[in-house]
N, C-alpha and C. Protein backbone atom coordinates (compact mmCIF):
# COMPACT_ATOMS: atom_id res chain seq x y z
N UNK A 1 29.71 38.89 77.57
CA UNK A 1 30.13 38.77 76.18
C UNK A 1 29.23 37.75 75.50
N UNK A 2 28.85 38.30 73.61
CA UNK A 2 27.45 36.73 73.78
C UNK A 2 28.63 35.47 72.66
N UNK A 3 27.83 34.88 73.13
CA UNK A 3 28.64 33.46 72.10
C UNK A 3 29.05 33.83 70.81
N UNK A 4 28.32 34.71 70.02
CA UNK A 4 28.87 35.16 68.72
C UNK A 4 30.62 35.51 68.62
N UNK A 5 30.49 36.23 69.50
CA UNK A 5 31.88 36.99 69.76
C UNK A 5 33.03 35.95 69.90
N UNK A 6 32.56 34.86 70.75
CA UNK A 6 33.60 33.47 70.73
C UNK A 6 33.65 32.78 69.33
N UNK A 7 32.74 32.38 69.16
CA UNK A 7 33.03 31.64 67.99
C UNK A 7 33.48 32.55 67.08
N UNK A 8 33.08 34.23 66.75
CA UNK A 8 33.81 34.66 65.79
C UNK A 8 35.57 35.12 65.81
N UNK A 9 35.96 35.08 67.24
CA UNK A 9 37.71 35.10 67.82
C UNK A 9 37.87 33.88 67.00
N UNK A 10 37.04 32.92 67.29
CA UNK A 10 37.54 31.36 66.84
C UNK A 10 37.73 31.56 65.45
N UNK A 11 36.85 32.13 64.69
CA UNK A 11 37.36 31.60 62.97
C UNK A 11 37.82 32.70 62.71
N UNK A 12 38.19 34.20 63.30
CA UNK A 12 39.25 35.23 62.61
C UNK A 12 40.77 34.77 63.00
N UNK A 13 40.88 34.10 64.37
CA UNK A 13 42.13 33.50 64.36
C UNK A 13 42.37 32.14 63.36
N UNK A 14 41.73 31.78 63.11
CA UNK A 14 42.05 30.07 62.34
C UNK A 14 41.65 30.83 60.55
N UNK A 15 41.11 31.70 59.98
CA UNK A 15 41.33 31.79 59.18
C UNK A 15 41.33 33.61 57.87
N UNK A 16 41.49 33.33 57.06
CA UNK A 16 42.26 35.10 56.79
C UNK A 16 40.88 35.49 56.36
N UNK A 17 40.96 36.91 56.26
CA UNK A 17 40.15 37.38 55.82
C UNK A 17 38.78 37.62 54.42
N UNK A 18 40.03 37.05 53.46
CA UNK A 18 39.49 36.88 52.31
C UNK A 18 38.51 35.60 51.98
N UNK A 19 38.97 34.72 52.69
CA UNK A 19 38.34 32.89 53.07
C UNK A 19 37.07 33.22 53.71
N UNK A 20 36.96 34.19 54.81
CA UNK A 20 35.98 34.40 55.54
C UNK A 20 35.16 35.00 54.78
N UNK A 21 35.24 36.27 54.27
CA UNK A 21 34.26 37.34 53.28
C UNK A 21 33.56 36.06 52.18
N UNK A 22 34.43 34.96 51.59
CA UNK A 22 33.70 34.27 51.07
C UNK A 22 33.20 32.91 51.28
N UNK A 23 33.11 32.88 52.47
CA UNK A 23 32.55 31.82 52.99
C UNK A 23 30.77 32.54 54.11
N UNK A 24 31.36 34.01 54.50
CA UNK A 24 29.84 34.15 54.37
C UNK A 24 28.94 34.79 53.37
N UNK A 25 29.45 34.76 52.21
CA UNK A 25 28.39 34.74 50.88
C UNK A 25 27.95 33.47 51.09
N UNK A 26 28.53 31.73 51.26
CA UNK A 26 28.01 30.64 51.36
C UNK A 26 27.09 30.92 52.00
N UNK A 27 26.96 31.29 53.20
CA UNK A 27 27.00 30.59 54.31
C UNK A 27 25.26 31.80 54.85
N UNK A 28 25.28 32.81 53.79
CA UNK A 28 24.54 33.61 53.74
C UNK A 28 23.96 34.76 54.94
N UNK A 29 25.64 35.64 55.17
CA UNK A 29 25.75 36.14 56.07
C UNK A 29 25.37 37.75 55.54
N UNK A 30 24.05 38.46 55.78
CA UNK A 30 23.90 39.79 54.89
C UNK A 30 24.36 40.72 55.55
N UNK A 31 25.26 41.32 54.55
CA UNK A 31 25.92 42.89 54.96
C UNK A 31 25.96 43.84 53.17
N UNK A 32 26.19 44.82 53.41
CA UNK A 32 26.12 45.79 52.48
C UNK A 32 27.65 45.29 51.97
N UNK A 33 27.91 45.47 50.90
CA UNK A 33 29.01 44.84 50.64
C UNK A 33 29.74 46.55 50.25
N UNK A 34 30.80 46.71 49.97
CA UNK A 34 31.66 48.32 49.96
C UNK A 34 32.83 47.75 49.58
N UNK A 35 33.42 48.98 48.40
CA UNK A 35 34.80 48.56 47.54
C UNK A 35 36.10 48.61 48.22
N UNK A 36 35.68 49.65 49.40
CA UNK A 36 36.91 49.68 50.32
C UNK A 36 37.14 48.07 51.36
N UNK A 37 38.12 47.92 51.12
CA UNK A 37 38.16 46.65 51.66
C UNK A 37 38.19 46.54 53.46
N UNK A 38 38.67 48.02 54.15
CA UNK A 38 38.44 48.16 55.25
C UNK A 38 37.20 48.27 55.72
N UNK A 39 36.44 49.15 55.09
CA UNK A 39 35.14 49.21 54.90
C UNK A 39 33.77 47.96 55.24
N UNK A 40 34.37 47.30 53.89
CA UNK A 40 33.78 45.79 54.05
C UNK A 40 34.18 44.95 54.64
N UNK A 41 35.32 44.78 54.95
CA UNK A 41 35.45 43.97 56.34
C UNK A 41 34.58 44.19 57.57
N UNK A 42 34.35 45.41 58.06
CA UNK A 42 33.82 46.41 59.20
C UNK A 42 32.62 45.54 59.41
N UNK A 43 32.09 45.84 57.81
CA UNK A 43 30.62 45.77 57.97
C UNK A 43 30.08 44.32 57.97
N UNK A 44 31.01 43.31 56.84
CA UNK A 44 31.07 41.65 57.11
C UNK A 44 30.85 41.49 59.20
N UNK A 45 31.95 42.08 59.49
CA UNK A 45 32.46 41.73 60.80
C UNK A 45 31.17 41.74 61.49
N UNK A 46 30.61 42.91 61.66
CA UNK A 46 28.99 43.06 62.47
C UNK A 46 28.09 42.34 61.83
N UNK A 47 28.10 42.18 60.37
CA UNK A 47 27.26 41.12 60.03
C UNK A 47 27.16 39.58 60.62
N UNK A 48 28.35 38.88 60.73
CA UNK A 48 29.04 37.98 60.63
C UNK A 48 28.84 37.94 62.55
N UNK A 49 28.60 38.89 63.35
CA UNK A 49 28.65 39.15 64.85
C UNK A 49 26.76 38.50 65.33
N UNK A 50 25.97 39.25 64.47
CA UNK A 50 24.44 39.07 64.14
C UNK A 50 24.19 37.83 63.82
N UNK A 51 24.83 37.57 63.01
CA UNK A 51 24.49 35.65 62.20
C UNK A 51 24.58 35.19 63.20
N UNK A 52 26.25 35.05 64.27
CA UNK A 52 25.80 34.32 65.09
C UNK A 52 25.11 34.06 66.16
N UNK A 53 25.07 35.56 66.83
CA UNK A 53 24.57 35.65 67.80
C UNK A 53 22.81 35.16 67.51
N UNK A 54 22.50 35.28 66.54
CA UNK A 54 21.42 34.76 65.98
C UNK A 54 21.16 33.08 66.36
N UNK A 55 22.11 32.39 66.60
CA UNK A 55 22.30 30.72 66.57
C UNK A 55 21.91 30.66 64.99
N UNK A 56 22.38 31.30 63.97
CA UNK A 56 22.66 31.02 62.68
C UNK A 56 24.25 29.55 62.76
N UNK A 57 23.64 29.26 61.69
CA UNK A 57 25.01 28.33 61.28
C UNK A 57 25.97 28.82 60.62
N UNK A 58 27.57 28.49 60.70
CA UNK A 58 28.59 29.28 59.92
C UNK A 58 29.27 27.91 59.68
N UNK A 59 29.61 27.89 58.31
CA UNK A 59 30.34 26.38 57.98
C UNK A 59 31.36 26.77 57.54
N UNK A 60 32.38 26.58 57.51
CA UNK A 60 33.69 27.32 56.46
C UNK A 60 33.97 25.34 56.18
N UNK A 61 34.32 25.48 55.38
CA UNK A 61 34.87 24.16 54.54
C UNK A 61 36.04 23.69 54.69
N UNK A 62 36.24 22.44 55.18
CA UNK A 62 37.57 22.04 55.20
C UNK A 62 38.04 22.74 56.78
N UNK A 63 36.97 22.91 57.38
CA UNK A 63 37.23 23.42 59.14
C UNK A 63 38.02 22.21 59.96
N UNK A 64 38.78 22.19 60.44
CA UNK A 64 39.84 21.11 61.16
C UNK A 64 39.24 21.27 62.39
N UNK A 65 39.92 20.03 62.61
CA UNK A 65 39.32 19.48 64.20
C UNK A 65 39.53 19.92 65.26
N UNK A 66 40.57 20.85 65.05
CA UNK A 66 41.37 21.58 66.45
C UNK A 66 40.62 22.79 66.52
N UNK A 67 40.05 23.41 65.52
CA UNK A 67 38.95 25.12 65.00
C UNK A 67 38.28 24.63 65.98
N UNK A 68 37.58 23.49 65.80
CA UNK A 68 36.21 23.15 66.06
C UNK A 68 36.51 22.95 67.25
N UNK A 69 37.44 22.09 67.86
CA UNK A 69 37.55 22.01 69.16
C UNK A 69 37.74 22.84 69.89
N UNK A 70 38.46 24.05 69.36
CA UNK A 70 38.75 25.60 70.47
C UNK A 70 37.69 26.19 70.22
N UNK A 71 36.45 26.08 69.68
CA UNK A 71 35.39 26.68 69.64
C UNK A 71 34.38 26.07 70.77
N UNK A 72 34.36 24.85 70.43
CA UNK A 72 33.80 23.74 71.29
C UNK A 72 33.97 24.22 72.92
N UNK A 73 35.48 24.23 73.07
CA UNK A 73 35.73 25.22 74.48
C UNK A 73 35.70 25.91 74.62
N UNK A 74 35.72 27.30 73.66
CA UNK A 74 34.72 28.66 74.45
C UNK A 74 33.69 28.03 74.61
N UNK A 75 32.67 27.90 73.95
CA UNK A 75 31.09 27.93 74.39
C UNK A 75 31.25 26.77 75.42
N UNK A 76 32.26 25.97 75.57
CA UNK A 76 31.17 25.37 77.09
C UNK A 76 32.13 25.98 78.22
N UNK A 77 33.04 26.88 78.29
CA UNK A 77 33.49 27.57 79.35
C UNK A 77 32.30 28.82 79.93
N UNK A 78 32.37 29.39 78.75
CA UNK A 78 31.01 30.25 78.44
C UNK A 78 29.80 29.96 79.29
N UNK A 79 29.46 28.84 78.73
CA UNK A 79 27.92 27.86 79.49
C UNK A 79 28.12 27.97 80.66
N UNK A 80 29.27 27.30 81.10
CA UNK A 80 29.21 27.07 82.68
C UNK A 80 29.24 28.01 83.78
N UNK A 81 30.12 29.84 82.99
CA UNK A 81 30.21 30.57 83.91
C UNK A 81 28.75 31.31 83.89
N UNK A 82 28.05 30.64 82.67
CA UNK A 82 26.14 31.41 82.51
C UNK A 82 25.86 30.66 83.73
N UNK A 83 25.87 29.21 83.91
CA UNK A 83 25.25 28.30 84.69
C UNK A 83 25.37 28.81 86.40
N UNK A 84 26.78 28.90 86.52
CA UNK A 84 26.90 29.63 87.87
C UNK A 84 25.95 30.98 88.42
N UNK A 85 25.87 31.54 87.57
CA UNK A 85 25.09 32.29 87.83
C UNK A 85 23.33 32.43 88.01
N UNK A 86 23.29 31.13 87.59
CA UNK A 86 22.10 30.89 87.32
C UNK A 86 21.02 30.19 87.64
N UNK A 87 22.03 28.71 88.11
CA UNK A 87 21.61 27.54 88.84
C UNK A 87 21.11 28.11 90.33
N UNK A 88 21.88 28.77 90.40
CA UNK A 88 21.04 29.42 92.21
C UNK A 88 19.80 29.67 92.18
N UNK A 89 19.76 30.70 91.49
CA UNK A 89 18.72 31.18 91.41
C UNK A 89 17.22 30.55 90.73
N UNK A 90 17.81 29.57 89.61
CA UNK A 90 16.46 28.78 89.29
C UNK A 90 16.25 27.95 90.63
N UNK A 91 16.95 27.03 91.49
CA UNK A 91 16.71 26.20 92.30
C UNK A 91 15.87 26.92 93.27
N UNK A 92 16.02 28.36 93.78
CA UNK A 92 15.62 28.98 94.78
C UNK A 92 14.52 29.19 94.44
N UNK A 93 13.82 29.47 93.14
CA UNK A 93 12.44 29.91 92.69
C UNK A 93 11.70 28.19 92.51
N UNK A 94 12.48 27.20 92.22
CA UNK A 94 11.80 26.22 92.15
C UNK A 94 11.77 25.34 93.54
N UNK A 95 12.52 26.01 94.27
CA UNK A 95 12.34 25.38 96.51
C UNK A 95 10.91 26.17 96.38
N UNK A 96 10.68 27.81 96.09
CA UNK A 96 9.86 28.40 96.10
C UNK A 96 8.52 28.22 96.01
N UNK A 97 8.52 27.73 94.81
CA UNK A 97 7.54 27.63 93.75
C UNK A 97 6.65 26.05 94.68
N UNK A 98 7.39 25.27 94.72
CA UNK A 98 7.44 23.67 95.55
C UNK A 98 6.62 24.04 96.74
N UNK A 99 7.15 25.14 97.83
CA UNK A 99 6.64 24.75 98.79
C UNK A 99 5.45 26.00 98.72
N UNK A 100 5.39 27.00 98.08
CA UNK A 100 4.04 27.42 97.79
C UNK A 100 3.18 26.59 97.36
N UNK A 101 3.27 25.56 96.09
CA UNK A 101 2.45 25.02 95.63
C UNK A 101 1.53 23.58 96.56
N UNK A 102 2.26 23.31 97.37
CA UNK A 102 1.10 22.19 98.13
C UNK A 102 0.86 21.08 97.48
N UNK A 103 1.51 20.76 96.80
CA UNK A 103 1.38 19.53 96.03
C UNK A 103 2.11 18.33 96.22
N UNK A 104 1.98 17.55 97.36
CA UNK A 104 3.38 16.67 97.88
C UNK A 104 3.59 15.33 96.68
N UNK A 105 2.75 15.17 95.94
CA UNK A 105 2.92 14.60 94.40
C UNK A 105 4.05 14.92 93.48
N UNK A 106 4.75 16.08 93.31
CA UNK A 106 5.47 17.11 92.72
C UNK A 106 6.96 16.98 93.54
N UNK A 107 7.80 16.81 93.08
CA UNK A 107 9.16 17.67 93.62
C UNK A 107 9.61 18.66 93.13
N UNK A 108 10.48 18.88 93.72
CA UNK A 108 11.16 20.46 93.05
C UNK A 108 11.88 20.65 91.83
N UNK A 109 11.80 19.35 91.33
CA UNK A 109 12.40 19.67 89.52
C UNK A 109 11.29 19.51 88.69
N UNK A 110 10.03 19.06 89.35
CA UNK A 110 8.58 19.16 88.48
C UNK A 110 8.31 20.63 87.92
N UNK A 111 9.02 21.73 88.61
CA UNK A 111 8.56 23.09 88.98
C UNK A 111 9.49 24.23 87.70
N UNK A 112 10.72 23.08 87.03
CA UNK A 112 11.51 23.44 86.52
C UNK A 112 11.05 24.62 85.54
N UNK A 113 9.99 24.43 84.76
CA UNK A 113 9.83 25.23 83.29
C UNK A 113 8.83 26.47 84.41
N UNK A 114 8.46 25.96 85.44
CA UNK A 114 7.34 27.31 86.15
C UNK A 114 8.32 28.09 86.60
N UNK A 115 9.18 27.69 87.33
CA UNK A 115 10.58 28.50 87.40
C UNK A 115 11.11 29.96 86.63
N UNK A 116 11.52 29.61 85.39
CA UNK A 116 11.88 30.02 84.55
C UNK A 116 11.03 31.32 84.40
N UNK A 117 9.51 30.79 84.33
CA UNK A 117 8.84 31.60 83.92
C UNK A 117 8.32 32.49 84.89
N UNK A 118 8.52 31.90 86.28
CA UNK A 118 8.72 33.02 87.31
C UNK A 118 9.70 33.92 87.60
N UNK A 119 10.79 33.33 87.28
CA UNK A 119 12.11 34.15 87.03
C UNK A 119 11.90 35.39 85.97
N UNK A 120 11.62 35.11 84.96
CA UNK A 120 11.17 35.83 83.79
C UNK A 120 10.35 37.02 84.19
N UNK A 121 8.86 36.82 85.10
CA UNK A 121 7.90 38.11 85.25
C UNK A 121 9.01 38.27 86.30
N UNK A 122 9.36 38.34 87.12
CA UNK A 122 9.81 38.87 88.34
C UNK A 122 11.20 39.61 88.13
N UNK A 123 12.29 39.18 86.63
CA UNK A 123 13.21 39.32 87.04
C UNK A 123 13.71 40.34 85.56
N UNK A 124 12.52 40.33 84.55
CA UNK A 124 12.35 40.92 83.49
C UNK A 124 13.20 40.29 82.26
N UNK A 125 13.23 41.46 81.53
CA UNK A 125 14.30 41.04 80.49
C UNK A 125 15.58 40.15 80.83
N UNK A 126 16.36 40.69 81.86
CA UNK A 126 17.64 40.07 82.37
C UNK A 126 17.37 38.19 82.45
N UNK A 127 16.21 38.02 82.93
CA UNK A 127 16.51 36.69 82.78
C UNK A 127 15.98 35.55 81.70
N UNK A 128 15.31 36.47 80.95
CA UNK A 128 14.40 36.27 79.71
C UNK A 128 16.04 35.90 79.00
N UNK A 129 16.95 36.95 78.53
CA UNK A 129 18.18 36.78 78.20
C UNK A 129 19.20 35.99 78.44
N UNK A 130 19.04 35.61 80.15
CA UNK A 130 19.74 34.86 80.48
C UNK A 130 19.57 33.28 79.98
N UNK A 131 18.06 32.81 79.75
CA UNK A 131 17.25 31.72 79.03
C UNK A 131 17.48 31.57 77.91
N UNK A 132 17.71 32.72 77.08
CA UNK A 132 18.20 32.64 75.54
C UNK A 132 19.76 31.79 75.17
N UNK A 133 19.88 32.85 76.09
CA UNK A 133 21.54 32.56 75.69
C UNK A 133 22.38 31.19 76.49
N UNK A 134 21.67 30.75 76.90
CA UNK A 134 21.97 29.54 77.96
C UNK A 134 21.93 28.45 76.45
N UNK A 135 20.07 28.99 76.19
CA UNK A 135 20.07 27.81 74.79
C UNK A 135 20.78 27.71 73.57
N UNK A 136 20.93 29.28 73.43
CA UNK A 136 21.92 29.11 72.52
C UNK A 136 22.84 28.27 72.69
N UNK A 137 23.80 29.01 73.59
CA UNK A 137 25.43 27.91 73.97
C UNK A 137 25.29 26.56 73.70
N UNK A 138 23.57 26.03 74.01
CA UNK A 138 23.34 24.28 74.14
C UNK A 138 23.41 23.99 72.92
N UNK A 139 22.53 24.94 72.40
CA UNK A 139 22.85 24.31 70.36
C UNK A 139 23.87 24.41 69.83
N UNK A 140 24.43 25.49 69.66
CA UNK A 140 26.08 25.45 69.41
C UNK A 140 26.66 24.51 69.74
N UNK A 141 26.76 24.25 71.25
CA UNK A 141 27.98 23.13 71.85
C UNK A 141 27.50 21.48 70.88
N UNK A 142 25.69 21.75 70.91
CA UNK A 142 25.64 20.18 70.31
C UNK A 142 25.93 19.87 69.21
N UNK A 143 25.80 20.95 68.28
CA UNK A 143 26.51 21.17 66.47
C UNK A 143 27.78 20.70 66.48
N UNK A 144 28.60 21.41 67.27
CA UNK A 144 29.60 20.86 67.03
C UNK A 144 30.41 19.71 67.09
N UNK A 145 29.61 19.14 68.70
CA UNK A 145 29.74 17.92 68.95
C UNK A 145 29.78 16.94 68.09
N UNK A 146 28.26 17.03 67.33
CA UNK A 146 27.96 16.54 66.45
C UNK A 146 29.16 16.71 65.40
N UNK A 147 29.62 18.06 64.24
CA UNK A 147 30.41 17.69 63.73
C UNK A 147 31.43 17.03 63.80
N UNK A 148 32.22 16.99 65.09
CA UNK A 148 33.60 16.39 65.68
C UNK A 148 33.21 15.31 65.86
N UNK A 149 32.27 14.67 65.90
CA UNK A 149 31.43 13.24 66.03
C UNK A 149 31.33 12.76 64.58
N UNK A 150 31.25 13.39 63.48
CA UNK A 150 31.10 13.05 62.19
C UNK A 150 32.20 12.82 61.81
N UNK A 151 33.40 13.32 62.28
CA UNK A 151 34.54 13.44 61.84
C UNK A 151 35.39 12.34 62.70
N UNK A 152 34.87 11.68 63.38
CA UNK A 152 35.28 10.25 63.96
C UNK A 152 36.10 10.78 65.34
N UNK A 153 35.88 11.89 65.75
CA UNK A 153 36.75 12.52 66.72
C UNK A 153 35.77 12.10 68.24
N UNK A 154 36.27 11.68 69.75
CA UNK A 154 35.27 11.71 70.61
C UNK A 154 35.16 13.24 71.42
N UNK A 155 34.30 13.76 71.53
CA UNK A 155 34.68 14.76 72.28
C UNK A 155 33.67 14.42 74.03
């Protein structure tokens, strides 16, 4: 499931429909707009799915601390079950990478970003994606942090 989808559960439960449709005109979320209101919801909705999955920003105004915080916890529940899956396998290409390379100067977290990018030719798209969306979750989780940090809250 990608992060969009969390954070957008997060603000269709915390707020109505009509608040939302105009908060992404703010917020400059593009969809075809349509008189039927089922209609345009539909199409907001996939718009509004794109923005984020994009790591676009979505601000709704006057967002409370508790929104932000159940958002805050999808994406780092999210993160961690990416991480499980993931941490293996970078460590194993970077033991890899380490003891191919011959370099007793180097440890195995020197190898970190060659990793990745061995993971990447070897493992294709799938882990090209898996790299995306890891960063995403990181920017998200730190935005918010950050806001709940502005807002005198510790998280």
């Amino acid at each position: 499931m990608s992060a969009g989808k969390f954070h957008y559960k997060a603000l269709t439960n915390a707020y109505g429909k009509d608040h939302l449709l105009e908060q992404g005109r703010i917020n400059g979320v593009d969809w075809q707009e349509h008189s039927h209101e089922g209609v345009n919801w539909m199409r907001f909705s996939g718009a509004l799915h794109r923005h984020l999955d994009g790591g676009k920003d979505f601000h709704v105004d006057n967002t409370d601390p508790q929104t932000l915080a159940t958002m805050l916890g999808h994406y780092k529940g999210l993160r961690d079950a990416h991480k499980q899956t993931m941490i293996p396998h970078v460590r194993a290409a970077m033991a890899k990478l380490h003891a191919d390379g011959g370099d007793g100067s180097k440890g195995p977290m020197d190898y970190l970003h060659e990793a990745y990018s061995h993971l990447e030719a070897n493992g294709g798209h799938h882990w090209s994606e898996k790299v995306h969306s890891l960063n995403h979750l990181n920017n998200h989780i730190s935005k918010l942090t950050d806001r709940l940090g502005g807002m005198g809250y510790k998280v």
